[in-house]
C-alpha atoms as a PDB file:
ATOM      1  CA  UNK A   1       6.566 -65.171  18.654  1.00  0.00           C
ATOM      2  CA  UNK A   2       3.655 -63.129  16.514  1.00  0.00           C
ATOM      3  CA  UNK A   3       4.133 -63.422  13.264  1.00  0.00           C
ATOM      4  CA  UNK A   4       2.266 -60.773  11.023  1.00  0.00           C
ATOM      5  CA  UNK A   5      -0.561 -62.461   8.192  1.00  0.00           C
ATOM      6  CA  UNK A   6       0.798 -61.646   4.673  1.00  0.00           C
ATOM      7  CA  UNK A   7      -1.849 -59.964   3.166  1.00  0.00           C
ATOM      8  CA  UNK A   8      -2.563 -58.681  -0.551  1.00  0.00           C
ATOM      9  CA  UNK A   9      -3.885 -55.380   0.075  1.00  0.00           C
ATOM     10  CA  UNK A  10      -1.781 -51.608  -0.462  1.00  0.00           C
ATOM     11  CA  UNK A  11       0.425 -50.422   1.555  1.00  0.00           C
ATOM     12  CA  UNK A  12      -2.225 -47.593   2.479  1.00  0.00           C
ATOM     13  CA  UNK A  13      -4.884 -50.242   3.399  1.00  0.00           C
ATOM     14  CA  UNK A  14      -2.405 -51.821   5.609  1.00  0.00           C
ATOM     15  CA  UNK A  15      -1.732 -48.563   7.314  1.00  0.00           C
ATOM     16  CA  UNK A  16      -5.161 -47.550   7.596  1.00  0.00           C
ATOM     17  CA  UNK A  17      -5.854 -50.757   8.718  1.00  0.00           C
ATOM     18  CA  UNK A  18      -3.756 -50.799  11.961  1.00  0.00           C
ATOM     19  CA  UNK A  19      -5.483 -46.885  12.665  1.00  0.00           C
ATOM     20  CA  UNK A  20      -8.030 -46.597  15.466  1.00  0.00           C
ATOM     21  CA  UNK A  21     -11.493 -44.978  14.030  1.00  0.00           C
ATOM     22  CA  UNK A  22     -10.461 -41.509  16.023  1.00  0.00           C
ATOM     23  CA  UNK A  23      -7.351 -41.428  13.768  1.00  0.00           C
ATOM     24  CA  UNK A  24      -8.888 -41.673  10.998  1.00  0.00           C
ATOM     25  CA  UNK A  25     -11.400 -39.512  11.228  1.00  0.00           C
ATOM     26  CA  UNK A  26      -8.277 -36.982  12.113  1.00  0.00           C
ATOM     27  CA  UNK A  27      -6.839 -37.547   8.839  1.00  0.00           C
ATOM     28  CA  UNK A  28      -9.803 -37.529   6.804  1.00  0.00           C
ATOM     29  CA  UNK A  29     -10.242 -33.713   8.124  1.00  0.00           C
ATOM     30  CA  UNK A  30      -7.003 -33.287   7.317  1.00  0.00           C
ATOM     31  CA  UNK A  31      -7.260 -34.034   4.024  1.00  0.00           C
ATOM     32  CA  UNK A  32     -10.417 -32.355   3.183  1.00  0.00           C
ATOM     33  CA  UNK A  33      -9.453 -28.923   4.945  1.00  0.00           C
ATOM     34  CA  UNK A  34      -5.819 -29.332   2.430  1.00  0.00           C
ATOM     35  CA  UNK A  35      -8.481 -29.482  -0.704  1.00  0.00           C
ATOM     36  CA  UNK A  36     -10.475 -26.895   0.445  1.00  0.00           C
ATOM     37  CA  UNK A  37      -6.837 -24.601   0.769  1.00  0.00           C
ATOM     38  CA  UNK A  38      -6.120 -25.660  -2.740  1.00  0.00           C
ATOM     39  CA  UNK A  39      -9.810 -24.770  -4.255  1.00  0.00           C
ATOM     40  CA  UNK A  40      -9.332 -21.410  -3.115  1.00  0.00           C
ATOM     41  CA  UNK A  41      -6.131 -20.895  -3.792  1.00  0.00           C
ATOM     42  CA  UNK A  42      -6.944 -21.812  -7.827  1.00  0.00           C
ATOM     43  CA  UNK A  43     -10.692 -20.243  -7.742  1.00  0.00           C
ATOM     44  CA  UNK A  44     -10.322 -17.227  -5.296  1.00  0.00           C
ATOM     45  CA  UNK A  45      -7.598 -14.600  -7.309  1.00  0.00           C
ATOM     46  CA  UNK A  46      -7.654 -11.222  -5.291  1.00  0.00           C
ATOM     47  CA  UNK A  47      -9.060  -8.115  -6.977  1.00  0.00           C
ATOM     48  CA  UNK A  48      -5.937  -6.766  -7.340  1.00  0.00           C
ATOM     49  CA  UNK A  49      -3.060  -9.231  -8.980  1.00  0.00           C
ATOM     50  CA  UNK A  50       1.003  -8.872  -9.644  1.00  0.00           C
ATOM     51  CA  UNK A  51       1.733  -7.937 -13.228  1.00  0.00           C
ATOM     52  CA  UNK A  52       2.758 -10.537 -15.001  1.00  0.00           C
ATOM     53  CA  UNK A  53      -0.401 -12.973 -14.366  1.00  0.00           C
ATOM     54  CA  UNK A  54      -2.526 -11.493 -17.132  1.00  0.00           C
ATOM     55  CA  UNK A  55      -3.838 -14.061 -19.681  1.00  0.00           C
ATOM     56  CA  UNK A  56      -1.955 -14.113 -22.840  1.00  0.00           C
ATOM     57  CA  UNK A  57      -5.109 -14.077 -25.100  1.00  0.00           C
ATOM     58  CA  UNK A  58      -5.852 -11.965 -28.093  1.00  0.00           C
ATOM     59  CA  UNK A  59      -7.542  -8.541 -26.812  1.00  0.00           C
ATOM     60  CA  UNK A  60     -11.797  -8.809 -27.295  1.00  0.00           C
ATOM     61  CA  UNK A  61     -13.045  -6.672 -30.141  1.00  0.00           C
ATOM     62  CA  UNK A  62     -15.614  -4.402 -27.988  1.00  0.00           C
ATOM     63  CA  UNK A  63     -19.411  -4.106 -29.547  1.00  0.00           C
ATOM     64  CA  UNK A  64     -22.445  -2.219 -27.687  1.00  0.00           C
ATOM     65  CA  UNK A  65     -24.928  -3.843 -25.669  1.00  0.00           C
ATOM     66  CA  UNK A  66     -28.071  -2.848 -23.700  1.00  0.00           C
ATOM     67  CA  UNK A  67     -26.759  -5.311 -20.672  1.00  0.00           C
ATOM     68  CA  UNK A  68     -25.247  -3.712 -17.822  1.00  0.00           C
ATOM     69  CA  UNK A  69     -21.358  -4.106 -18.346  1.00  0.00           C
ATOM     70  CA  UNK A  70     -19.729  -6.486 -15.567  1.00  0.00           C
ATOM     71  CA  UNK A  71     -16.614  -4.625 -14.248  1.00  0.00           C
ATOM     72  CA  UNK A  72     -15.222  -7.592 -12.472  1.00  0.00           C
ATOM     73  CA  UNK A  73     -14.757  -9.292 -15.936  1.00  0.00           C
ATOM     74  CA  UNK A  74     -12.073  -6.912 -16.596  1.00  0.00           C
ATOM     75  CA  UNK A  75      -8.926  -5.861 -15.728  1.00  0.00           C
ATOM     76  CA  UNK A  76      -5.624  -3.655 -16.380  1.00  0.00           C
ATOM     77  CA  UNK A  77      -2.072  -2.543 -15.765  1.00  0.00           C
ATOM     78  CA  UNK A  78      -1.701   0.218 -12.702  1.00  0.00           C
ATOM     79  CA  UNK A  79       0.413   0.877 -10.164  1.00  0.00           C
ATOM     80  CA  UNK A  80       0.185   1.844  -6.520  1.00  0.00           C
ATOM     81  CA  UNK A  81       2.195   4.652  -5.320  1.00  0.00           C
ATOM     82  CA  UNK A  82       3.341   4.823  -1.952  1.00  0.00           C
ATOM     83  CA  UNK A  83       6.096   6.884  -0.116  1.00  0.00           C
ATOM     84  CA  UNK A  84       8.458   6.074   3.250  1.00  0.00           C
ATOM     85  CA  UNK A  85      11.956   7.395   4.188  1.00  0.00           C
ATOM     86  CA  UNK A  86      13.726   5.723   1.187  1.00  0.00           C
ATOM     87  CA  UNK A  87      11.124   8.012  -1.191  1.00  0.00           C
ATOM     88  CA  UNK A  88       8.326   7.346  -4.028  1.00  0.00           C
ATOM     89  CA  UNK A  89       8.135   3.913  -4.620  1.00  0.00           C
ATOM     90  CA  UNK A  90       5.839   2.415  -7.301  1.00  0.00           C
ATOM     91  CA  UNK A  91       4.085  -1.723  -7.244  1.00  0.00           C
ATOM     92  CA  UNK A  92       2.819  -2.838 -10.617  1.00  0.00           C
ATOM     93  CA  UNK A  93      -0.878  -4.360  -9.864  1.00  0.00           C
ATOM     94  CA  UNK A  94      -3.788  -5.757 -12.181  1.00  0.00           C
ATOM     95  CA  UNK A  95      -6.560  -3.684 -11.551  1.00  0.00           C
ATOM     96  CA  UNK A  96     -10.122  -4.768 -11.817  1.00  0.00           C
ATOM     97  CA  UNK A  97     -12.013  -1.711 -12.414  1.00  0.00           C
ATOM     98  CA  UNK A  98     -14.787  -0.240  -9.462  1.00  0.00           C
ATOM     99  CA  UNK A  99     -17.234   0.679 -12.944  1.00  0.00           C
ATOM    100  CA  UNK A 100     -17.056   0.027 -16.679  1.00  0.00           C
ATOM    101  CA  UNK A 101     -19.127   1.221 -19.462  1.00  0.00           C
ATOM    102  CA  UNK A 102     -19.103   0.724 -23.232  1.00  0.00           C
ATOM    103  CA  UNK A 103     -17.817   4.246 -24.528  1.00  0.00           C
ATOM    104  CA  UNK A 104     -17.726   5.058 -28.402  1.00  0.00           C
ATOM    105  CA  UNK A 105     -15.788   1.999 -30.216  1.00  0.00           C
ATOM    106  CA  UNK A 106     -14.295   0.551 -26.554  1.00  0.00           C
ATOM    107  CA  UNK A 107     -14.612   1.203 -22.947  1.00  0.00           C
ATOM    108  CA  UNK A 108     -13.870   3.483 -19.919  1.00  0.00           C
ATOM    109  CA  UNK A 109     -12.928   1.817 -16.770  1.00  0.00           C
ATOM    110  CA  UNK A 110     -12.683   3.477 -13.315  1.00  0.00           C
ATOM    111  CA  UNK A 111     -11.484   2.727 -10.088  1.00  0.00           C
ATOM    112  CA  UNK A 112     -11.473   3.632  -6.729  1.00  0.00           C
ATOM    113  CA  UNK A 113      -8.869   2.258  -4.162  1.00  0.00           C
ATOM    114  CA  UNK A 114      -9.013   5.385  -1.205  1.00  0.00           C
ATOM    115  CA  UNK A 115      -6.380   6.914  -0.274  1.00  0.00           C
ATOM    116  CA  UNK A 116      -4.355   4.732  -2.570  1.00  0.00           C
ATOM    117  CA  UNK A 117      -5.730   6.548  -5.282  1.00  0.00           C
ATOM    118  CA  UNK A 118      -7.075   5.263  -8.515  1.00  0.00           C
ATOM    119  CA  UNK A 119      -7.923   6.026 -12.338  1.00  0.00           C
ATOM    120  CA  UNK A 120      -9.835   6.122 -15.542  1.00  0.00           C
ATOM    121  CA  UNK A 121      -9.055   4.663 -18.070  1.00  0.00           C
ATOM    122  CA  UNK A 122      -9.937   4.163 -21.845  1.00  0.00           C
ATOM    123  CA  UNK A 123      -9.763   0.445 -23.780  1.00  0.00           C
ATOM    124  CA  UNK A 124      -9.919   1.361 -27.646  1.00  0.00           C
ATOM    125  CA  UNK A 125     -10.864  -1.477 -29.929  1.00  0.00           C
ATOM    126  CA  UNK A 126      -7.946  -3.430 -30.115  1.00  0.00           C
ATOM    127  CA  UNK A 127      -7.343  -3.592 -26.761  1.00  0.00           C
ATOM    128  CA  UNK A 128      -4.531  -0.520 -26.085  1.00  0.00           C
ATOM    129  CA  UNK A 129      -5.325   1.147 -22.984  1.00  0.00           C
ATOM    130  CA  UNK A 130      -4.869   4.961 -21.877  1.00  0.00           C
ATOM    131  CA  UNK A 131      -4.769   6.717 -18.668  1.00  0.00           C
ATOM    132  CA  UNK A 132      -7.310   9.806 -18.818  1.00  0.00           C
ATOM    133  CA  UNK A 133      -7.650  10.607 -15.311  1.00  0.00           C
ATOM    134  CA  UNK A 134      -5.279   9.868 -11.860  1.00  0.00           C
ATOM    135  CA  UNK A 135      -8.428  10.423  -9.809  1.00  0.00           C
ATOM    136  CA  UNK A 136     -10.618   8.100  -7.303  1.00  0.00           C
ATOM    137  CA  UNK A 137     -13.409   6.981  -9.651  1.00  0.00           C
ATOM    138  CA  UNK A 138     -16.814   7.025  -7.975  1.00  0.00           C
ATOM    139  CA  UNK A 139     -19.347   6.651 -11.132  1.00  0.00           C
ATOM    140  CA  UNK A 140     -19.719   6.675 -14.716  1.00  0.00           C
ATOM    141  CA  UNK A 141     -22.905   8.090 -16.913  1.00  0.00           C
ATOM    142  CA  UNK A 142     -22.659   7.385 -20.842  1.00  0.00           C
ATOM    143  CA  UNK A 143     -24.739   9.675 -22.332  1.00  0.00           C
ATOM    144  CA  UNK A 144     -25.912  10.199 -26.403  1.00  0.00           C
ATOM    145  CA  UNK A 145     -22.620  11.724 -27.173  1.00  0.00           C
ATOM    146  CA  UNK A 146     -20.410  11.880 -24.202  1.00  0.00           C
ATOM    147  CA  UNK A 147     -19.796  10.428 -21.179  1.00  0.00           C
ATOM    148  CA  UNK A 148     -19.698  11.901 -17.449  1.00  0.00           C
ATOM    149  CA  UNK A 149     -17.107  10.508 -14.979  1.00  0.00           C
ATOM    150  CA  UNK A 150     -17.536  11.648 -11.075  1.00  0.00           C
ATOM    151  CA  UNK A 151     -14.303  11.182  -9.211  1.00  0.00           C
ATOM    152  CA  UNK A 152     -13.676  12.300  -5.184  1.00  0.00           C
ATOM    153  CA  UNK A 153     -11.693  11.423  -2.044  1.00  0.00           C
ATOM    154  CA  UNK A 154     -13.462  11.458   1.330  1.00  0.00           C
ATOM    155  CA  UNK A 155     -10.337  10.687   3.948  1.00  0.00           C
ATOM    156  CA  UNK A 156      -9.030  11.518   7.100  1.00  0.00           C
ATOM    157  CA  UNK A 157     -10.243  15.453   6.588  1.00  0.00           C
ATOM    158  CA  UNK A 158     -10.161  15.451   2.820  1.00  0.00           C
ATOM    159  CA  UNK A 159     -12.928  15.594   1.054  1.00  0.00           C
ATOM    160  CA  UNK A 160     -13.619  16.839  -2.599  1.00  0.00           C
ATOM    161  CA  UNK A 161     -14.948  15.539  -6.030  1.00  0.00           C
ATOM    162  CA  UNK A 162     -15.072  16.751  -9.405  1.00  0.00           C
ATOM    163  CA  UNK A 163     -17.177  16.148 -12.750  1.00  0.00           C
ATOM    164  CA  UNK A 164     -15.633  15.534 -15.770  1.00  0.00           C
ATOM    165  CA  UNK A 165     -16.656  15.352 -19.550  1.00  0.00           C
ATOM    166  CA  UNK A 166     -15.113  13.061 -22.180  1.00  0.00           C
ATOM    167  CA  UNK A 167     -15.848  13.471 -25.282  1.00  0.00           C
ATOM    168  CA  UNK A 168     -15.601  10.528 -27.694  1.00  0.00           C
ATOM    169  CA  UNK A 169     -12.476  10.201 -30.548  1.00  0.00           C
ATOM    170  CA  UNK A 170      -8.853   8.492 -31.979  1.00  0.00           C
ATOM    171  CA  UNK A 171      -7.679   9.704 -28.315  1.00  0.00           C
ATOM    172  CA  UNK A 172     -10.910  10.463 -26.117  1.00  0.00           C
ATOM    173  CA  UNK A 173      -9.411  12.778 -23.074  1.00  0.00           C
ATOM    174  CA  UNK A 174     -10.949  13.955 -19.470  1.00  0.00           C
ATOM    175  CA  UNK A 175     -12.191  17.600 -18.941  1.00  0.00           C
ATOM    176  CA  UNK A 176     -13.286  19.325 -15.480  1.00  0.00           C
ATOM    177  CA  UNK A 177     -17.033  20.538 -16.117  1.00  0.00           C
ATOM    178  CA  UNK A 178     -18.210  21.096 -12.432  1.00  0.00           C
ATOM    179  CA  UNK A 179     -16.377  21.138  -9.060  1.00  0.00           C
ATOM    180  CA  UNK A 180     -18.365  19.438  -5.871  1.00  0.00           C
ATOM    181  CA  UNK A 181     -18.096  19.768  -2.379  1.00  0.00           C
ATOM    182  CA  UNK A 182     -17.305  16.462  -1.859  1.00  0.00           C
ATOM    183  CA  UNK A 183     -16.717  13.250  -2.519  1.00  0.00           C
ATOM    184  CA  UNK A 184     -19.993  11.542  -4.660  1.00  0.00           C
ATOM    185  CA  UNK A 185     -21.770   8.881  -2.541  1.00  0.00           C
ATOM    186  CA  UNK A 186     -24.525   8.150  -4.528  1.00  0.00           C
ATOM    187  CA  UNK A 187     -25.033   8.513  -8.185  1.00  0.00           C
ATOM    188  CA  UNK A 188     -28.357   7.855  -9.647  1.00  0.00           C
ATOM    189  CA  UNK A 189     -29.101   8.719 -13.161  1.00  0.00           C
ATOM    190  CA  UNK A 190     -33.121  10.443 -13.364  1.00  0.00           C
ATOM    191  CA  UNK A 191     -34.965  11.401 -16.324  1.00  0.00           C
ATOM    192  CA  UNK A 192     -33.747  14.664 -17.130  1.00  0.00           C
ATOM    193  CA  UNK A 193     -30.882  15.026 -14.800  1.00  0.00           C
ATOM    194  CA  UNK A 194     -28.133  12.709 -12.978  1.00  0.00           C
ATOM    195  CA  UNK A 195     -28.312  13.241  -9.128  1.00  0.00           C
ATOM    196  CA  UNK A 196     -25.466  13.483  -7.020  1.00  0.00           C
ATOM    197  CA  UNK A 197     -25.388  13.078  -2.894  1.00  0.00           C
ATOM    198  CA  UNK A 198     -22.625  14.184  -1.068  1.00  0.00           C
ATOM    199  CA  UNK A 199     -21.871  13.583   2.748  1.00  0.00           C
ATOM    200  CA  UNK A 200     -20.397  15.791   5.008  1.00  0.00           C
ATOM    201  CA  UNK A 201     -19.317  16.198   8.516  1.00  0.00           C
ATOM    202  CA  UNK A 202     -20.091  19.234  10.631  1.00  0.00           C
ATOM    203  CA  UNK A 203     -19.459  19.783  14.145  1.00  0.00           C
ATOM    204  CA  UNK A 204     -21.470  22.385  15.708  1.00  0.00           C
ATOM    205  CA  UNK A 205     -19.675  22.306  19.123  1.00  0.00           C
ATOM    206  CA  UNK A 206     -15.918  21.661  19.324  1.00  0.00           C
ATOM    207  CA  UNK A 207     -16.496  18.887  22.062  1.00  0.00           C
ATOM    208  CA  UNK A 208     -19.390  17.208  20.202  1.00  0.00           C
ATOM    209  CA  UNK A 209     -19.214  14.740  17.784  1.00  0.00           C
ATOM    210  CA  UNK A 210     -19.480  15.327  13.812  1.00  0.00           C
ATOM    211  CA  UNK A 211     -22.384  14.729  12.462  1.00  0.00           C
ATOM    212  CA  UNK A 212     -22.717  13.874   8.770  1.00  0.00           C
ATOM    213  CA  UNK A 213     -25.547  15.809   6.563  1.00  0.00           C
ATOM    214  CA  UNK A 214     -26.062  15.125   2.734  1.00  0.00           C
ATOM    215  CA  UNK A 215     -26.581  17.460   0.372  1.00  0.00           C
ATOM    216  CA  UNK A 216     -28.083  16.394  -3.124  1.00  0.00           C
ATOM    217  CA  UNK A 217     -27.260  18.100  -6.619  1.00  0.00           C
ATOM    218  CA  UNK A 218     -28.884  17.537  -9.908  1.00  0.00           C
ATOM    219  CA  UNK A 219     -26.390  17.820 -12.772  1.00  0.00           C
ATOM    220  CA  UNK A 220     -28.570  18.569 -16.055  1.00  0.00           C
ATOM    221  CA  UNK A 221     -28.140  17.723 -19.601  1.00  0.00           C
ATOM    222  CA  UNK A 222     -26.727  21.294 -20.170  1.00  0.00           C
ATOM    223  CA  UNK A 223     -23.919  20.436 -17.396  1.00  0.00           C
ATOM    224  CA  UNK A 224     -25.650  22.867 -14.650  1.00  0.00           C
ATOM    225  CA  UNK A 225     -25.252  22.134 -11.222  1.00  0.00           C
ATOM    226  CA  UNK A 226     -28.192  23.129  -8.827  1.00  0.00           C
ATOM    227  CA  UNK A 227     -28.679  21.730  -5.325  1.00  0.00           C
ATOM    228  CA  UNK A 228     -32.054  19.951  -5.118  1.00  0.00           C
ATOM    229  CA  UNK A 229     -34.170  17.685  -2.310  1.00  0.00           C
ATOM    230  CA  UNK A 230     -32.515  14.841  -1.502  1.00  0.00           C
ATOM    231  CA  UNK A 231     -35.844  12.972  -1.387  1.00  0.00           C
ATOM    232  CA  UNK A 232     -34.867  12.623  -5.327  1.00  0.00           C
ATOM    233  CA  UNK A 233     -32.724   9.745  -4.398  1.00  0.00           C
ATOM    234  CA  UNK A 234     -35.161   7.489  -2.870  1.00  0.00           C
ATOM    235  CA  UNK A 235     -38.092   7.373  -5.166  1.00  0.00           C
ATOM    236  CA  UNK A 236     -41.479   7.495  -2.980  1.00  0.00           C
ATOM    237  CA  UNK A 237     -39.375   7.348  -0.165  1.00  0.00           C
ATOM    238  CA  UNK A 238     -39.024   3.904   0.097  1.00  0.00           C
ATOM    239  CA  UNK A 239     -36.744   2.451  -1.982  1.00  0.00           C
ATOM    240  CA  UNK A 240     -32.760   3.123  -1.997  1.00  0.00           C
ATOM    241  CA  UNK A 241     -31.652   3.150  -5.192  1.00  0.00           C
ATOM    242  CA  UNK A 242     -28.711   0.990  -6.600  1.00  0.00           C
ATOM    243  CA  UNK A 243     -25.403   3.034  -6.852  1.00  0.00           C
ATOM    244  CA  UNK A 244     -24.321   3.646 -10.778  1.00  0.00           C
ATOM    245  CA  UNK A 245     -21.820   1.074 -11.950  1.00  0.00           C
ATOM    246  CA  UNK A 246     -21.416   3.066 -15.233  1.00  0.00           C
ATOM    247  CA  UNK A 247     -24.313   1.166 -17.905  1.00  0.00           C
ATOM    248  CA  UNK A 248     -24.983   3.256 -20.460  1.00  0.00           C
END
């Protein structure tokens, strides 16, 4: 009868061991594919997060800088509104903001989530945070002694945007300046004016298919809108330029 050899090694040598090379090479993939699943599970956190998993650290006292501000550093309390047959029906989410800018002693922070709809909101200095604006964020300028914010919605047939003004103070607010045709998709701040293009969709026959035209604005320092060449947006007519994230 075959009698095993005693042997001093682990219990997972011995098993290994009596595995053919194919085997193991099976469960080596196995295991690397479960640590790869558990890297991004801890290093890969979704834009949007339950609340509830917001660090518990002491708010950041906010001071100017002449770096761009990082929006995806950031983050705060909103919810997502939806509606079925039971009614309204709100989910608490951690937003991280679409564009951030230093503004007076904090920050505004925008976002932009489509037809789920989005905000702006303002970050005083020891970290309280106000809602100025339930609007789709789409840029923010930071100018000498104010701040512009461009919101809009282009979806499914809608499409409109607005400019606003807010003016720093204990409780900056949001006020309509300018009205656009559309939703802003690209904001690019010039010398003496911020430019604005706008898409549209026109169908000159009813059987043909839309076509989309852009139509540029230049918003001056005075808060005029005029429509101007949209060969403003592409300096020499080469290079696209970089869509504002809201650096002052």
């Amino acid at each position: 009868m075959y009698r095993p050899r005693l042997t001093t090694r682990s219990s997972r040598t011995r098993i290994a061991g009596r595995l053919n090379p194919g085997v193991r090479a099976h469960m080596t993939r196995l295991r690397l594919l479960l640590l790869a699943a558990t890297a991004i599970a801890l290093g890969c956190a979704p834009r949007t997060q339950p609340v509830g998993t917001e660090s518990t650290t002491a708010p950041a006292q906010f001071e100017h800088s002449a770096t761009p501000l990082e929006p995806s550093s950031l983050s705060y309390s909103a919810e997502v509104v939806g509606y079925d047959e039971n009614g309204r029906h709100a989910t608490p989410i951690k937003q991280v903001p679409s564009h951030a800018a230093h503004f007076a002693s904090g920050l505004l922070m925008g976002s932009d989530r489509g037809e789920w709809g989005g905000e702006l909101v303002y970050r005083n200095s020891r970290g309280g945070d106000s809602i100025l604006l339930h609007e789709n964020v789409r840029g923010i300028v930071v100018r000498q002694h104010d701040a512009l914010v461009f919101t809009g919605l282009a979806h499914m047939g809608v499409n409109d945007g607005a400019v606003y003004l807010v003016k720093p103070g204990s409780e900056p607010k949001a006020h309509p300046v300018q009205k656009l045709i559309g939703s802003p998709r690209e904001i690019l701040r010039a010398k003496d004016a911020v430019l604005v293009r706008i898409d549209l969709f026109s169908r000159p026959d009813p059987t043909a298919r839309a076509v989309r035209v852009s139509r540029c604005y230049a918003l001056s320092e005075e808060l005029a809108l005029m429509e101007t060449d949209c060969t403003r947006m592409r300096p020499n007519n080469s290079s696209k330029p970089t869509p504002l994230r809201g650096a002052a």
